[in-house]
N, C-alpha and C. Protein backbone atom coordinates (compact mmCIF):
# COMPACT_ATOMS: atom_id res chain seq x y z
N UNK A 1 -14.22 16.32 -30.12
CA UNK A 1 -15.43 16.29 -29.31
C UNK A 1 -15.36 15.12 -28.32
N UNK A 2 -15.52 15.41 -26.56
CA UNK A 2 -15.93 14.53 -25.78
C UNK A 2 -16.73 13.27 -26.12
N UNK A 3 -16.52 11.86 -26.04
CA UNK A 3 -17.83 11.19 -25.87
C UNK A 3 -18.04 10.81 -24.67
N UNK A 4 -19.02 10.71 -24.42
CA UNK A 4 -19.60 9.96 -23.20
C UNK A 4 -20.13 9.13 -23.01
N UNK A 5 -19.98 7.57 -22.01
CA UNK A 5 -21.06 6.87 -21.84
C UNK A 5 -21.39 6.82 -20.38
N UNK A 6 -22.49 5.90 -20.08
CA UNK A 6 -23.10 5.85 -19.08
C UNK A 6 -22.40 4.60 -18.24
N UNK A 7 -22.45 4.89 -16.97
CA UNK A 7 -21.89 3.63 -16.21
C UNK A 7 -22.77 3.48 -15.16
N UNK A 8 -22.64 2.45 -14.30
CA UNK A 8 -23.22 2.19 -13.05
C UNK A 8 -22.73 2.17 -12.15
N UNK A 9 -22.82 2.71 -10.94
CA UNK A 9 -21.57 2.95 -9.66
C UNK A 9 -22.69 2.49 -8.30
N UNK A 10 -22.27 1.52 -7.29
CA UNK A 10 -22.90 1.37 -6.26
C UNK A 10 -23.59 2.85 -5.48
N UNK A 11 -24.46 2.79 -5.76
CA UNK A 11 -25.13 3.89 -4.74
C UNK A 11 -23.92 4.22 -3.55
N UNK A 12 -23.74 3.36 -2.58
CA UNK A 12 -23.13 3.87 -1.49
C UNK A 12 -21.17 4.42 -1.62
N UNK A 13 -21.32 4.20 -2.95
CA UNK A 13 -19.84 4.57 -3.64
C UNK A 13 -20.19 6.18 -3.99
N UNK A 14 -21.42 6.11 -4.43
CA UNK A 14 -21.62 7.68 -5.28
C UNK A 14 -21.90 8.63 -3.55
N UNK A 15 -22.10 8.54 -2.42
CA UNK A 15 -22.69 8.65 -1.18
C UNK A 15 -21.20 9.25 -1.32
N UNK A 16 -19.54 8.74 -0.80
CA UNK A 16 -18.54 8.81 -0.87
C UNK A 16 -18.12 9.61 -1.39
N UNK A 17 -17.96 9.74 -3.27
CA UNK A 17 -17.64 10.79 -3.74
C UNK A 17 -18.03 11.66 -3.72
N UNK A 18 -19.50 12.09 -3.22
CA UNK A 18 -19.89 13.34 -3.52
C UNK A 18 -19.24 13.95 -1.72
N UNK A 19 -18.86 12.80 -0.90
CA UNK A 19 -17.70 13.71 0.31
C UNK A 19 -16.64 14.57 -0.44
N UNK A 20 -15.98 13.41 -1.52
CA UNK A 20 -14.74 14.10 -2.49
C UNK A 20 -14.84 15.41 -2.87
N UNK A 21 -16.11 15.63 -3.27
CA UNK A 21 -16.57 16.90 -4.38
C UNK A 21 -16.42 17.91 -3.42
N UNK A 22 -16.88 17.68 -2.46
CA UNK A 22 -17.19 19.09 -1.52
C UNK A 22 -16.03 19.57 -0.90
N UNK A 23 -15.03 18.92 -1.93
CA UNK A 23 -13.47 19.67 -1.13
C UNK A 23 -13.16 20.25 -2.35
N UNK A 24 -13.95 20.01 -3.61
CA UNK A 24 -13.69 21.47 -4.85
C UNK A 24 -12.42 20.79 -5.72
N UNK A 25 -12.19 19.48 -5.45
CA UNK A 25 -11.28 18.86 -6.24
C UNK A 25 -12.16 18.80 -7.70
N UNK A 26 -13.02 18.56 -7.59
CA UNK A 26 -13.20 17.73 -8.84
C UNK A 26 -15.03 18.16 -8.87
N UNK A 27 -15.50 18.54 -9.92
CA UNK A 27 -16.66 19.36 -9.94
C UNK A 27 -17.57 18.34 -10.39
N UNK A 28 -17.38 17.02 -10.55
CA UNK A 28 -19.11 16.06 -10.71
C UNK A 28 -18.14 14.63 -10.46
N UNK A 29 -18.98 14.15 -10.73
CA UNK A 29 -19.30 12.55 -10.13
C UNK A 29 -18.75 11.90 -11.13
N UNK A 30 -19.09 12.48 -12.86
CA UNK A 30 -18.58 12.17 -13.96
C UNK A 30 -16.82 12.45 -13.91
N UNK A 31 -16.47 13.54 -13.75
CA UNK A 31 -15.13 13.85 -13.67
C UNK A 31 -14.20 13.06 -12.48
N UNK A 32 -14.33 12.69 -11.45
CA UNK A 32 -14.33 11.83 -10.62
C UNK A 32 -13.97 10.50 -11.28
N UNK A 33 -15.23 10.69 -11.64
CA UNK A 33 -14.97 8.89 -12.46
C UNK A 33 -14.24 8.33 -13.32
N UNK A 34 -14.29 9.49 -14.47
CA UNK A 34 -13.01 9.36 -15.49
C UNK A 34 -11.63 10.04 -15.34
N UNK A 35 -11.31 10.72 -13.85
CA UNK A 35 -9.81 10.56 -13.16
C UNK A 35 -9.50 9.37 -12.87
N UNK A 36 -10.61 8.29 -12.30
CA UNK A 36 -9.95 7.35 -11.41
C UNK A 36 -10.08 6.18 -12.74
N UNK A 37 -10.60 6.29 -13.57
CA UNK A 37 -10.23 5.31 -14.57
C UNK A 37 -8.82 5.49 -15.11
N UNK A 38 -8.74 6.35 -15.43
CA UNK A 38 -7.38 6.90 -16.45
C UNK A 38 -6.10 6.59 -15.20
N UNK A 39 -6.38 7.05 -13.76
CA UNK A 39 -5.76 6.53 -12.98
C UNK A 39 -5.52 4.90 -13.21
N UNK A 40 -6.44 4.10 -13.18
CA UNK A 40 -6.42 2.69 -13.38
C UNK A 40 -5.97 2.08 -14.09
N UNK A 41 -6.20 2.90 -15.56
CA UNK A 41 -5.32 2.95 -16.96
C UNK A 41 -3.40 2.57 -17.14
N UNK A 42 -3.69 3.54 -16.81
CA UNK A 42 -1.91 4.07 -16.04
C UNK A 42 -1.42 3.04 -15.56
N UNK A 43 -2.43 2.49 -14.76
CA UNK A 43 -1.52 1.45 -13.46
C UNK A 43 -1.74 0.21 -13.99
N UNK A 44 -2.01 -0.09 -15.14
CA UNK A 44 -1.83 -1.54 -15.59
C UNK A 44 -1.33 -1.24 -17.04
N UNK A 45 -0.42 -0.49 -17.25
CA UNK A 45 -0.18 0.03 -18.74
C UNK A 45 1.58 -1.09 -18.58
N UNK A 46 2.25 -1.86 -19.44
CA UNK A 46 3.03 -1.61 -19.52
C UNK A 46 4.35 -0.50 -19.27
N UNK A 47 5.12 -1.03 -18.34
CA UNK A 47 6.18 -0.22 -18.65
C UNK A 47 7.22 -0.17 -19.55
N UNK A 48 7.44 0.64 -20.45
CA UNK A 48 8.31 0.13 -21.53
C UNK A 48 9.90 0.47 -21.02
N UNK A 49 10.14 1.42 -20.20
CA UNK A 49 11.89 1.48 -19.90
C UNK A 49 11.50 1.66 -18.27
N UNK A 50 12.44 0.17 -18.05
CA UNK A 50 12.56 0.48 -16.34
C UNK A 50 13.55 1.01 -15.64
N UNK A 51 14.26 1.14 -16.63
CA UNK A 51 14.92 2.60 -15.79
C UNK A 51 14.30 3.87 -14.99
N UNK A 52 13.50 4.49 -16.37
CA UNK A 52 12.60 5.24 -15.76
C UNK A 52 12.08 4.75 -14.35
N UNK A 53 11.43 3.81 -14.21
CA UNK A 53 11.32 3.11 -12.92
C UNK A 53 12.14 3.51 -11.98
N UNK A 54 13.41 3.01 -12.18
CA UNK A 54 14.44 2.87 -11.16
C UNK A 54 14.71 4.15 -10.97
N UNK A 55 14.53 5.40 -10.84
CA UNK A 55 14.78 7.09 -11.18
C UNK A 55 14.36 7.52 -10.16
N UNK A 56 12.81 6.47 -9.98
CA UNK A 56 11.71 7.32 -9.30
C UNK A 56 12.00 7.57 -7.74
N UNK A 57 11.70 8.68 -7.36
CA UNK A 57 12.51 8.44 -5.96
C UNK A 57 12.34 7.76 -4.78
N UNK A 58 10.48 7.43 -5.56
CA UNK A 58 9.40 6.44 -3.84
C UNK A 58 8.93 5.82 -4.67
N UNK A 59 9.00 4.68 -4.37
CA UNK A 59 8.03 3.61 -4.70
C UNK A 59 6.92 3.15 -3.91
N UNK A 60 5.53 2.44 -3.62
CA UNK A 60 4.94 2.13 -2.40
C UNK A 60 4.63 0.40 -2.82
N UNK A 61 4.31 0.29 -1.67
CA UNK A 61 3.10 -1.51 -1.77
C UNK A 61 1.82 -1.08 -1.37
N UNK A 62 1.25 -2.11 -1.68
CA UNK A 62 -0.42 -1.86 -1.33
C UNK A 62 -0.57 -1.68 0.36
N UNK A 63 0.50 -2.17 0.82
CA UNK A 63 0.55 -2.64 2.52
C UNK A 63 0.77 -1.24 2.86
N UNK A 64 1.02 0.10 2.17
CA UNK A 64 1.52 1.46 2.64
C UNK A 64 2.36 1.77 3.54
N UNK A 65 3.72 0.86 2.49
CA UNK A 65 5.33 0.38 3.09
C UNK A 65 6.08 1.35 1.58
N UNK A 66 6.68 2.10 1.57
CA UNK A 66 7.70 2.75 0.66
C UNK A 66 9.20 2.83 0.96
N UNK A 67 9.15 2.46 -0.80
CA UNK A 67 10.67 2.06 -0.76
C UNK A 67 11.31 3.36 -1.69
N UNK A 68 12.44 3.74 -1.05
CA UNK A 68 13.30 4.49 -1.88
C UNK A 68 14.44 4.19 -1.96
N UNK A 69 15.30 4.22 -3.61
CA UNK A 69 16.26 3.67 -4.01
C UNK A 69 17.26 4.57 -3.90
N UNK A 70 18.44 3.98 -2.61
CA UNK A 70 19.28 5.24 -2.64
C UNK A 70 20.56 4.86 -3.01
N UNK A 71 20.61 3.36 -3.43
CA UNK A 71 21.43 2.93 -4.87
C UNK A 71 20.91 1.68 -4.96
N UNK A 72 21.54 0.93 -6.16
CA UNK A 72 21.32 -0.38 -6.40
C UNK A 72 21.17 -1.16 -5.09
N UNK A 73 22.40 -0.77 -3.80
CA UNK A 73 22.59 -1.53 -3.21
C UNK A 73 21.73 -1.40 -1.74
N UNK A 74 21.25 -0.59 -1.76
CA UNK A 74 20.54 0.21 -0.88
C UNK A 74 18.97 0.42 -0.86
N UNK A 75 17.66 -0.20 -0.10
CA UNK A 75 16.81 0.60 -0.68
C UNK A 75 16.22 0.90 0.80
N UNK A 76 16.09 2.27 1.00
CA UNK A 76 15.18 2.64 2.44
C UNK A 76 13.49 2.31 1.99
N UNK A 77 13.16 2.11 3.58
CA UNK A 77 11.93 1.50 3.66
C UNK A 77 11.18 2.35 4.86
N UNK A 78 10.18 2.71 4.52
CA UNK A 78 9.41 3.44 5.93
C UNK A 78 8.00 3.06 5.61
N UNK A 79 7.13 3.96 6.37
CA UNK A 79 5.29 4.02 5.99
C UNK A 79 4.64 4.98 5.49
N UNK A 80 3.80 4.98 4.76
CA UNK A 80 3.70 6.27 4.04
C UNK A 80 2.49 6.82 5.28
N UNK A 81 2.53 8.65 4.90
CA UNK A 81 1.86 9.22 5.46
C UNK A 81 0.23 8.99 5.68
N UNK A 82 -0.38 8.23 4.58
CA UNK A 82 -1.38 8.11 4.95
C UNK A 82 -1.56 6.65 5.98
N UNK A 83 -1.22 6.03 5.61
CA UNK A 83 -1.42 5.31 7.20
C UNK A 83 -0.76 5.24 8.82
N UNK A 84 -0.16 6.40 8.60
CA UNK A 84 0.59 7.19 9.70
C UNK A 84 -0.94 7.71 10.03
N UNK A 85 -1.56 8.78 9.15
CA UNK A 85 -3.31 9.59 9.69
C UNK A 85 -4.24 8.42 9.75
N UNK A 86 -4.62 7.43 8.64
CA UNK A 86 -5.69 6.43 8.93
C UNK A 86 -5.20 5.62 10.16
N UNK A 87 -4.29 5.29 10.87
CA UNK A 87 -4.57 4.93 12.10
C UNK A 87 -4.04 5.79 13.62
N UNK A 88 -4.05 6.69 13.20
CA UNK A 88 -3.98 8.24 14.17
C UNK A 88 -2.66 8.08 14.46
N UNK A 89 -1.62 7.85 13.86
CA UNK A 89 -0.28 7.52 14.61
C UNK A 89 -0.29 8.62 15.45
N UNK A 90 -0.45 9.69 14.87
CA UNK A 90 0.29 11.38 16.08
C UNK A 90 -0.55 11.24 17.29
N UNK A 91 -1.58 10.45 17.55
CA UNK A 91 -1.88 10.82 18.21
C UNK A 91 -2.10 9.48 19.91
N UNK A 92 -1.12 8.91 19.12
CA UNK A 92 -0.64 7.51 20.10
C UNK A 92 0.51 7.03 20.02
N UNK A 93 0.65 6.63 21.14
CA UNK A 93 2.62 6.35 21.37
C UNK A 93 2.73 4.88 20.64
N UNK A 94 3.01 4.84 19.37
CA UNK A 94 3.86 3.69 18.51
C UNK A 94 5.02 3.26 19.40
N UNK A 95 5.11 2.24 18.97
CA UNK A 95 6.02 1.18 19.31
C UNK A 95 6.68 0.77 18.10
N UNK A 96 8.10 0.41 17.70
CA UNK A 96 8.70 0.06 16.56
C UNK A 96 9.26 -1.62 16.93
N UNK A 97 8.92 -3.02 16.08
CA UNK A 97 9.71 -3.91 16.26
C UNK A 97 10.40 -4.52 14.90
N UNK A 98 11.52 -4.72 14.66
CA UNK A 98 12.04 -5.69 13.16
C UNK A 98 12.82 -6.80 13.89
N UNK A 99 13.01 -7.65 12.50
CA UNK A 99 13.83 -8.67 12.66
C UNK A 99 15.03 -7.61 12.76
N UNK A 100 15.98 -8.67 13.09
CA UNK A 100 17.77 -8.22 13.30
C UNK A 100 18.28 -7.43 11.97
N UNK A 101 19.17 -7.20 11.95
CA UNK A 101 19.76 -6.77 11.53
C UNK A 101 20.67 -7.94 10.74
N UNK A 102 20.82 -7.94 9.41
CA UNK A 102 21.35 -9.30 8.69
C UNK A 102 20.45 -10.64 8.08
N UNK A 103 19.27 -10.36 8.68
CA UNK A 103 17.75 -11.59 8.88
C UNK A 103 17.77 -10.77 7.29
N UNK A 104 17.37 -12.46 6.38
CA UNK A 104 16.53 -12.29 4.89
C UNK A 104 15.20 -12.13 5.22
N UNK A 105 14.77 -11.61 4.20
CA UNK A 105 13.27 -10.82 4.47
C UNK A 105 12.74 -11.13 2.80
N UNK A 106 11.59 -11.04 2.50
CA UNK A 106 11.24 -11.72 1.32
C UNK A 106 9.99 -10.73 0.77
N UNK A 107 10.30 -9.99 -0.32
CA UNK A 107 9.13 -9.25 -0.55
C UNK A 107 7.61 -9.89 -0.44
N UNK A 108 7.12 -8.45 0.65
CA UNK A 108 5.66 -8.40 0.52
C UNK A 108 5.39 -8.93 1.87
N UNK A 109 6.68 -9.67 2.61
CA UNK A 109 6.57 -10.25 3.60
C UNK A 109 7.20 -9.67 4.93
N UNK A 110 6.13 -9.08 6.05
CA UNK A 110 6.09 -8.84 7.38
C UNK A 110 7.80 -8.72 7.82
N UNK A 111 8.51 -7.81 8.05
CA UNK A 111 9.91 -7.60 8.34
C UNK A 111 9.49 -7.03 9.55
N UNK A 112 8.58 -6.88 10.21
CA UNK A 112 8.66 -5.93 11.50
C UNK A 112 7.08 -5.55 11.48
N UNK A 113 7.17 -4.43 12.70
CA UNK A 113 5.85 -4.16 12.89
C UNK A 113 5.63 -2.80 13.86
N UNK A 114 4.49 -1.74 13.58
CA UNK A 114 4.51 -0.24 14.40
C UNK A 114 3.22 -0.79 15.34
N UNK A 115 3.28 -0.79 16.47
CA UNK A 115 2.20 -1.36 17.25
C UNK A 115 1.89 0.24 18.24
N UNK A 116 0.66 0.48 18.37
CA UNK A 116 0.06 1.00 18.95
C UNK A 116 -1.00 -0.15 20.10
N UNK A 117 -1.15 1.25 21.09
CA UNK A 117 -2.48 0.43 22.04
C UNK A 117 -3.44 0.15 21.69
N UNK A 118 -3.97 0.54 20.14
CA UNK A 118 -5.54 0.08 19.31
C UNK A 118 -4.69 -0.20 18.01
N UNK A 119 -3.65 -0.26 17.40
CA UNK A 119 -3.93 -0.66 15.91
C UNK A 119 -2.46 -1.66 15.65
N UNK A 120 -1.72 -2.38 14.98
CA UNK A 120 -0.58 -3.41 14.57
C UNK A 120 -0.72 -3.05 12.77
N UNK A 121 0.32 -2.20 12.75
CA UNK A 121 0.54 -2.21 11.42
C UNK A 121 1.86 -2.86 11.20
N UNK A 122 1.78 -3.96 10.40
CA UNK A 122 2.89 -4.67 9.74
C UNK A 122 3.40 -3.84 8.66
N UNK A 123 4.94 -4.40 9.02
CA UNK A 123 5.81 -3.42 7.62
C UNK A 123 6.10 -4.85 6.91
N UNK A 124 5.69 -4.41 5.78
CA UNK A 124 5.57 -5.61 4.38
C UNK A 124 7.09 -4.90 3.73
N UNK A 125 7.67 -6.02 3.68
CA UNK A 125 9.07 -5.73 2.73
C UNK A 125 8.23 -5.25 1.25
N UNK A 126 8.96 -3.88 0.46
CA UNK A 126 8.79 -3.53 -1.06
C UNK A 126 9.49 -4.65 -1.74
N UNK A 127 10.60 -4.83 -0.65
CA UNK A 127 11.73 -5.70 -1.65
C UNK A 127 12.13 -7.07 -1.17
N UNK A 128 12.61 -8.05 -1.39
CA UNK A 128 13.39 -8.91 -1.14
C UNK A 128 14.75 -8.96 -0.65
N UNK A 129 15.63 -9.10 0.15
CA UNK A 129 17.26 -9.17 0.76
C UNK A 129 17.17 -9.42 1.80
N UNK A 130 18.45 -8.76 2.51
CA UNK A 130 18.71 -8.98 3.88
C UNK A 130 18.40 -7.52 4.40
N UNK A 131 17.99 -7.53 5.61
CA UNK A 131 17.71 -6.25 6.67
C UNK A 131 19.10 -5.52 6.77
N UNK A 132 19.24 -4.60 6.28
CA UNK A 132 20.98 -3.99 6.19
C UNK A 132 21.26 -2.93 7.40
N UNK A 133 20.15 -2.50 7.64
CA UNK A 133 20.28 -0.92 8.57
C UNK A 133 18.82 -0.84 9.57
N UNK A 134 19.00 -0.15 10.71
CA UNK A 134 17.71 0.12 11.03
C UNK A 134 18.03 1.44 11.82
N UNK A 135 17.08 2.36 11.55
CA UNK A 135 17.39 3.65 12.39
C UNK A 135 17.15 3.49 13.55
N UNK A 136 18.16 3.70 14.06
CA UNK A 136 17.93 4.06 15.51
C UNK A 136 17.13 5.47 16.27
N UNK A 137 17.16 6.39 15.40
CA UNK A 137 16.25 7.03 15.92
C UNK A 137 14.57 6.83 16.27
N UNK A 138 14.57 6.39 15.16
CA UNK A 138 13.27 5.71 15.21
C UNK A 138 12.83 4.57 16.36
N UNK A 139 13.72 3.75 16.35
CA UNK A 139 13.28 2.49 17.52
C UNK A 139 13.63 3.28 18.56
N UNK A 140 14.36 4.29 18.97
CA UNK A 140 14.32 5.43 19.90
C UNK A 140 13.71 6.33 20.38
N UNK A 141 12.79 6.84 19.18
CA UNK A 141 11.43 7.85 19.26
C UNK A 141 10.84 7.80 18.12
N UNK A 142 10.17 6.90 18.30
CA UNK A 142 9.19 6.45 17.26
C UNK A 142 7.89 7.34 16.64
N UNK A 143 8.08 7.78 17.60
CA UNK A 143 6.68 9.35 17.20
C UNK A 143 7.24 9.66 16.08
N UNK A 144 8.45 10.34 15.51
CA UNK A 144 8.66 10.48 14.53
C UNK A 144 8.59 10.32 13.42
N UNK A 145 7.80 8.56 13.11
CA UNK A 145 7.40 8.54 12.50
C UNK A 145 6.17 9.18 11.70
N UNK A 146 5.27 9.27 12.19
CA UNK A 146 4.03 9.95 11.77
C UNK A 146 4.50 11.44 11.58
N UNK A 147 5.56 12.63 12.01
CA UNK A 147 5.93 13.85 12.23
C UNK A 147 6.46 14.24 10.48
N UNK A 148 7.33 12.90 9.98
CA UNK A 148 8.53 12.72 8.91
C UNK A 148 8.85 11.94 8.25
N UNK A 149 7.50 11.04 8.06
CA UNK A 149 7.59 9.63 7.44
C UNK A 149 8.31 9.48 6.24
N UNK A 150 8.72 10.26 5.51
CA UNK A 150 9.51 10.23 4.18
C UNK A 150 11.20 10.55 4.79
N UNK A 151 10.97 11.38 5.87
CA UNK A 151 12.27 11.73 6.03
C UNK A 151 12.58 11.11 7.12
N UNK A 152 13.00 11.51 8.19
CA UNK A 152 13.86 10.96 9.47
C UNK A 152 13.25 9.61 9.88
N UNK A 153 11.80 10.23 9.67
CA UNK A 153 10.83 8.84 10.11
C UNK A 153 10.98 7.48 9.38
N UNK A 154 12.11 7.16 8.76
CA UNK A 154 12.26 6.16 7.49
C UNK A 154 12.91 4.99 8.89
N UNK A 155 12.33 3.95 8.32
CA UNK A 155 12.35 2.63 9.19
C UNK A 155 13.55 1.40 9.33
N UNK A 156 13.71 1.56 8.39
CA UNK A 156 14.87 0.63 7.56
C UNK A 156 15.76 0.68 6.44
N UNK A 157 17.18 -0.02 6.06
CA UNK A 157 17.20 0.13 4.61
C UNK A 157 17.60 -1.69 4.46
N UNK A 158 17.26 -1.98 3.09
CA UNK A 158 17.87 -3.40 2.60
C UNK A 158 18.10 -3.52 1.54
N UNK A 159 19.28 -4.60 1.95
CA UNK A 159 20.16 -4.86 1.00
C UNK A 159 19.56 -5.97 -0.43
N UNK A 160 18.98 -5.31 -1.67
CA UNK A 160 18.14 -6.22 -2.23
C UNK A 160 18.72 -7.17 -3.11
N UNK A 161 18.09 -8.23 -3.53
CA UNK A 161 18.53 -9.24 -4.46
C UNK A 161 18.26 -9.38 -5.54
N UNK A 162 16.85 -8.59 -5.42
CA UNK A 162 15.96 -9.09 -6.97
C UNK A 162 15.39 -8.26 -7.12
N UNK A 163 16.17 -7.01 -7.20
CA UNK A 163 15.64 -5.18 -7.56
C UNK A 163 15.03 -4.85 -8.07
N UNK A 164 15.61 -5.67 -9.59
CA UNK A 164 15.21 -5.37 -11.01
C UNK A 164 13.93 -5.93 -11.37
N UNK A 165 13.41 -6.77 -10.89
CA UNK A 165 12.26 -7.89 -10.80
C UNK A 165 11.06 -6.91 -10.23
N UNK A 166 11.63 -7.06 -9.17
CA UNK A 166 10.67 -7.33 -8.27
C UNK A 166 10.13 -5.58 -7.76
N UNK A 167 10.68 -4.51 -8.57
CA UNK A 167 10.37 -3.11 -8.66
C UNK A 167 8.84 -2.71 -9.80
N UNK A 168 9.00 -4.08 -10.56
CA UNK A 168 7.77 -4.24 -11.45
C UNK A 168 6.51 -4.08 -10.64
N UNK A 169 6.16 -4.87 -9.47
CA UNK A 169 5.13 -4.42 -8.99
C UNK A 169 4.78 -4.04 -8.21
N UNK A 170 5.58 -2.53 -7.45
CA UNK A 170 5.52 -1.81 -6.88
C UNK A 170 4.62 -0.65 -7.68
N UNK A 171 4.03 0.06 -6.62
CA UNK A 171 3.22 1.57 -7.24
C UNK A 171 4.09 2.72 -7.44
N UNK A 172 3.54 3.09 -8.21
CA UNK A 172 4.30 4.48 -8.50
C UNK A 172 3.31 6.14 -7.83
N UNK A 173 3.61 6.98 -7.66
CA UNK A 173 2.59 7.84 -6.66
C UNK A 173 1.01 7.81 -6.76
N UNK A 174 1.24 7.71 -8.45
CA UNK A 174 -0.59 7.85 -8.82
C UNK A 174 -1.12 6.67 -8.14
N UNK A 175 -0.34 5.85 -8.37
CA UNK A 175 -0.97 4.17 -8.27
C UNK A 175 -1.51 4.13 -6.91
N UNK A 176 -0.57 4.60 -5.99
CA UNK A 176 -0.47 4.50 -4.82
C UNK A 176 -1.87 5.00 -4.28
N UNK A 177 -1.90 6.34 -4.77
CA UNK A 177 -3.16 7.37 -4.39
C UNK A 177 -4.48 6.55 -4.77
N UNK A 178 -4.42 6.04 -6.39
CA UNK A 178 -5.71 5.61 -6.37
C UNK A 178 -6.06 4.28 -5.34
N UNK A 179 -5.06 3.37 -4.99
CA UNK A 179 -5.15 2.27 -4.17
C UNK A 179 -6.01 2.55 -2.81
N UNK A 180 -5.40 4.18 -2.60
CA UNK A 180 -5.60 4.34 -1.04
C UNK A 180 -7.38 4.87 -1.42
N UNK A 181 -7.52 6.03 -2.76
CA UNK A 181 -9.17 6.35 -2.58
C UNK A 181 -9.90 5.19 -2.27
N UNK A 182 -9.88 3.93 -3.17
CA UNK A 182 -10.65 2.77 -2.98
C UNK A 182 -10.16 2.08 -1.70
N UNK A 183 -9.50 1.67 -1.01
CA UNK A 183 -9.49 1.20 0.30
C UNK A 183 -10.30 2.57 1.45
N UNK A 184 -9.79 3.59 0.98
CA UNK A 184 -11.06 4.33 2.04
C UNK A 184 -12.71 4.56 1.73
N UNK A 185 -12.95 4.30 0.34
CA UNK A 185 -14.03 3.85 0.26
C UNK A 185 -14.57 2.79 0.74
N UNK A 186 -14.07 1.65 1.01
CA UNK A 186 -14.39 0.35 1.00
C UNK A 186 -14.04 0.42 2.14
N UNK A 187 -13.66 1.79 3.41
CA UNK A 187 -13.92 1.43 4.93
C UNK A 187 -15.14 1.86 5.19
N UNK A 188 -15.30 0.68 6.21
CA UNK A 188 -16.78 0.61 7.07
C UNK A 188 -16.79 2.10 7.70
N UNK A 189 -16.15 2.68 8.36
CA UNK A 189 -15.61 3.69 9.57
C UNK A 189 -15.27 5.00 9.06
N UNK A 190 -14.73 5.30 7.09
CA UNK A 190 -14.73 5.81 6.40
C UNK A 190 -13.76 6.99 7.25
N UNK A 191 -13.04 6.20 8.12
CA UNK A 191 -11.81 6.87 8.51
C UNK A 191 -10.54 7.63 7.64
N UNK A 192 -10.36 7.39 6.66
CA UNK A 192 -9.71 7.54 5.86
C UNK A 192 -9.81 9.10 5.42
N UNK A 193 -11.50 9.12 4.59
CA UNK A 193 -11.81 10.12 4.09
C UNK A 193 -12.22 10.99 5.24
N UNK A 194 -12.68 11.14 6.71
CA UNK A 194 -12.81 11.81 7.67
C UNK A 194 -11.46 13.00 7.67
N UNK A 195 -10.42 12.22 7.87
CA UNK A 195 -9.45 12.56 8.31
C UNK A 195 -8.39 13.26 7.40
N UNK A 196 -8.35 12.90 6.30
CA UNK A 196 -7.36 13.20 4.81
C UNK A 196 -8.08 13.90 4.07
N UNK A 197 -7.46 14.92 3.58
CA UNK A 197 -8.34 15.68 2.62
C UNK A 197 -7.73 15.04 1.30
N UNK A 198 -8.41 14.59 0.51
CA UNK A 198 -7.84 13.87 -0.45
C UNK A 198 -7.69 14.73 -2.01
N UNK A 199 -8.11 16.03 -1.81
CA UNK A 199 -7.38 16.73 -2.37
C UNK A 199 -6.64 17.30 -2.67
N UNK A 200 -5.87 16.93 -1.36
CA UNK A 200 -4.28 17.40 -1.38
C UNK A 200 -3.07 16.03 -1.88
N UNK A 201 -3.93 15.11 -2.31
CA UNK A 201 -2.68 14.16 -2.86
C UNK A 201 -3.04 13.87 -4.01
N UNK A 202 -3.61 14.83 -5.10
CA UNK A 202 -3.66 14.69 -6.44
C UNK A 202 -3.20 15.97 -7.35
């Protein structure tokens, strides 16, 4: 048998989800609530084998910078799709800038940057190393990014130092997703949820 208790949720939070509901994801306010806990659950649970970890094929940061491990020695770096839509990439000519090629870069820390005529999104290193690769397609036609962000649209790769470490506090997809519901809640402009149907990333 279910139990249930009662909680308290900011009025202008419950305003929000009931946008969620009306896309048929999720049929009350209650169910809602105890996805995104169990979500929360998850994301502060111990990991007991980090291998498993190391398997996974995307990792993200809170900065909505993903890293994929395409060996030990290797990890590509791009932006994930949702902040490609929360700041309209498709629909403005990006600009791509990084450090060089060979420049140490220090997780979590600004390696470059996608500049538009209204928005500067910094690319936050996932990882720690040196800048190993940078696509040239991309600093070539940068639109691409927002078109293929997992694929062609990938930004960088680097060469990491402290893999094994420092993969600990990276997100894993759920993590990622719940990070992004609460940052589009917590926009003023509620751009986020306008634009993303957020029932398509659960």
């Amino acid at each position: 048998m279910v139990r249930w208790r009662t909680v308290s949720i900011r009025s202008e939070l419950v305003e929000d989800i009931e946008r969620i509901l009306k896309t048929g994801r999720y049929r009350s306010v209650s169910e809602f609530v105890s996805e995104s806990i169990r979500l929360r659950l998850e994301g502060v649970s111990p990991v007991r084998d980090r291998s498993k970890v190391l398997n996974k094929r995307v990792l993200y940061t809170r900065e909505h910078t993903w890293a994929e491990m395409v060996t030990t020695e290797s990890v590509r770096v791009g932006v994930s799709d949702h902040i490609c839509i929360c700041k309209d990439l498709k629909k403005l000519a990006p600009s791509v800038h990084t450090l060089a090629i060979g420049e140490k870069i220090l997780q979590r820390e600004p390696f470059g940057a996608v500049l538009t005529r209204f928005a500067h999104i910094d690319l936050y290193a996932p990882v720690s190393g040196r800048l190993k690769r940078l696509n040239k397609q991309v600093l070539e036609e940068p639109w691409i990014i927002s078109e293929d962000p997992y694929g062609i649209g990938w930004i960088a790769e680097i060469e990491p130092t402290n893999l094994e470490e420092e993969i600990k506090v990276l997100l894993d997809s759920k993590q990622y997703l719940l990070a992004c519901i609460e940052q589009c809640l917590d926009c003023p402009k509620k751009n986020c949820l306008q634009v993303r149907r957020l029932d398509e990333w659960v």
